[in-house]
Protein backbone atom coordinates (compact mmCIF):
# COMPACT_ATOMS: atom_id res chain seq x y z
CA UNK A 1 42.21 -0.88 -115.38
CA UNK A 2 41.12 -4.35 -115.52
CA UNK A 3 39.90 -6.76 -112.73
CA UNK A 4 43.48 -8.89 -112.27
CA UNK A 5 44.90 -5.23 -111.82
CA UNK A 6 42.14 -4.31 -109.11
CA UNK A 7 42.66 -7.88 -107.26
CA UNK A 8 46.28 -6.87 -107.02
CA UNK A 9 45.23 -3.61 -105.99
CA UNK A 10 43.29 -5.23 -103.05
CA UNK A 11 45.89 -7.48 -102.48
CA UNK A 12 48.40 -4.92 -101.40
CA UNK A 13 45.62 -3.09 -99.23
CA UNK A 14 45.01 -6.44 -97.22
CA UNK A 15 48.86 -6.99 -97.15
CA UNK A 16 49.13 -3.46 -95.53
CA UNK A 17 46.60 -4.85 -93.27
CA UNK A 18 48.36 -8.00 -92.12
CA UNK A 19 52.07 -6.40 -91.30
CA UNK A 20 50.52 -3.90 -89.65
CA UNK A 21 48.40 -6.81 -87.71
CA UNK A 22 51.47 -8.58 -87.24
CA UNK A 23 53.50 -5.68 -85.31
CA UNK A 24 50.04 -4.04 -83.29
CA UNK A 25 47.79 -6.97 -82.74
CA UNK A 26 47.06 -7.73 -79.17
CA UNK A 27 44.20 -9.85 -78.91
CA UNK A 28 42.49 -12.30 -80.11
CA UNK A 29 40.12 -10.13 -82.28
CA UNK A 30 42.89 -8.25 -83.82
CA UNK A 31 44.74 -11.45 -84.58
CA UNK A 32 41.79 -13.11 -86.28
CA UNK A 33 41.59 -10.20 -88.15
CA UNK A 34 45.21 -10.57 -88.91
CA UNK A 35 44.79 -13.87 -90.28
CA UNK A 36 41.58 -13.26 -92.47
CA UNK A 37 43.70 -10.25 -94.48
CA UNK A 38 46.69 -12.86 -94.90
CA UNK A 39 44.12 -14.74 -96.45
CA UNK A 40 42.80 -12.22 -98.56
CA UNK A 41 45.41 -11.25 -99.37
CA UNK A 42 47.29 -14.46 -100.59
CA UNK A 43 44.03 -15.52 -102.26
CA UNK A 44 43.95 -11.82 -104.73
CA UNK A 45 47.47 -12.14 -105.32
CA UNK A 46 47.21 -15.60 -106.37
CA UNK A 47 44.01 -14.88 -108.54
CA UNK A 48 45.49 -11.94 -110.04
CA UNK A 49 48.75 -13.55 -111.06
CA UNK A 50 46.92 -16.12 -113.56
CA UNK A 51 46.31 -13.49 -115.85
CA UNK A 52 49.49 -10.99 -115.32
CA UNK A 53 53.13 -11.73 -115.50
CA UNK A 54 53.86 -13.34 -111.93
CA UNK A 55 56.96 -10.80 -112.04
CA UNK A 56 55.47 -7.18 -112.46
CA UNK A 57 52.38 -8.50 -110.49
CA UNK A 58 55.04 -8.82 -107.38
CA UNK A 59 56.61 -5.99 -107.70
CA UNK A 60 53.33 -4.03 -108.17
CA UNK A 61 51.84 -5.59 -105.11
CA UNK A 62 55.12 -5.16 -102.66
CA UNK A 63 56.23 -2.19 -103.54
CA UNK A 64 52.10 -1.04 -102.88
CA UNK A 65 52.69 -2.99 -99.72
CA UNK A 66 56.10 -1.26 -98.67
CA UNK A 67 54.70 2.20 -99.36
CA UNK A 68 51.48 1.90 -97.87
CA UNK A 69 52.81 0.51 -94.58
CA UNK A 70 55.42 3.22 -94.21
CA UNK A 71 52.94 5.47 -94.28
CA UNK A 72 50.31 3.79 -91.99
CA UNK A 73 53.16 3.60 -89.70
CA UNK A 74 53.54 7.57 -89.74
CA UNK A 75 49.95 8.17 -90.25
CA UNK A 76 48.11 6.19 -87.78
CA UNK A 77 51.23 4.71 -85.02
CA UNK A 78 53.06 8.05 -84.67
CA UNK A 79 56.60 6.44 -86.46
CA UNK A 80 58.58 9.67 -86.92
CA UNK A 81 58.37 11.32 -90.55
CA UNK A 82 61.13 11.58 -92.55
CA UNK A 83 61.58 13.42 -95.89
CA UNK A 84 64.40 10.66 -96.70
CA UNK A 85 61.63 8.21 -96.26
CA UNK A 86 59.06 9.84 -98.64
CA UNK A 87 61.48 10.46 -101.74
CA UNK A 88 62.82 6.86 -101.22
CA UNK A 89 58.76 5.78 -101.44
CA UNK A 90 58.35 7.86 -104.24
CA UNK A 91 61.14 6.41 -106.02
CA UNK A 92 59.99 3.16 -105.50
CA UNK A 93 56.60 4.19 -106.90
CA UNK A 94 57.88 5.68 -110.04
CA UNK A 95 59.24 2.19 -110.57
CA UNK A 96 56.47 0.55 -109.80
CA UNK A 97 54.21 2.79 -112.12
CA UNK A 98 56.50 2.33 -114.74
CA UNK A 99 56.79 -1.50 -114.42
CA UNK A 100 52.82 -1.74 -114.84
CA UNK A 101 52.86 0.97 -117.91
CA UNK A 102 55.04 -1.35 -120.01
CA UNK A 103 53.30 -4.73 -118.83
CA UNK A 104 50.21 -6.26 -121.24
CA UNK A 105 48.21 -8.18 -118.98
CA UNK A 106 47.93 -12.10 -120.30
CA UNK A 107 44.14 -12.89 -119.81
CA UNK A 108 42.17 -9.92 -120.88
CA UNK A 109 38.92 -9.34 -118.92
């Protein structure tokens, strides 16, 4: 794995961050902190997407930041699990797996 795939990788952790932030922040810590992932991750996203294809680099990094936020929703905010919810992630993934198999990054390094 290169470094533009491990910025995007980061990118989608921060944007799990900030929609979570967005729906559960309630002061004025939790809203800074809110802001400083939006940021983050704007700024990886943007950094990684000068050497990848803009296209599989969005898809890679929202459907990362779909999944993951599902499940911080059930994990850690008690949203009710659903097997429907699971396969449907796990579909997405497989896409999203497959997308960055077939993709040659642009800038090497």
């Amino acid at each position: 794995m290169n470094k533009a795939w491990l910025f995007v990788f980061a990118a989608g952790l921060f944007e799990i961050g900030w929609v979570v932030g967005l729906k559960h922040a309630n002061n004025w810590w939790s809203w800074g902190l809110t802001v400083i992932a939006i940021y983050a991750c704007m700024h990886l996203l943007l950094t990684a997407s000068k050497r990848l294809p803009v296209g599989t680099t969005y898809v890679v990094f929202t459907g990362m930041g779909t999944a993951g936020t599902v499940l911080a929703e059930m994990v850690l905010f008690g949203e009710p699990f659903e097997m429907v919810k699971i396969l449907l992630i796990l579909v997405l993934l497989i896409g999203v797996i497959g997308l960055k198999a077939v993709t040659v990054d642009q800038g090497g390094d």
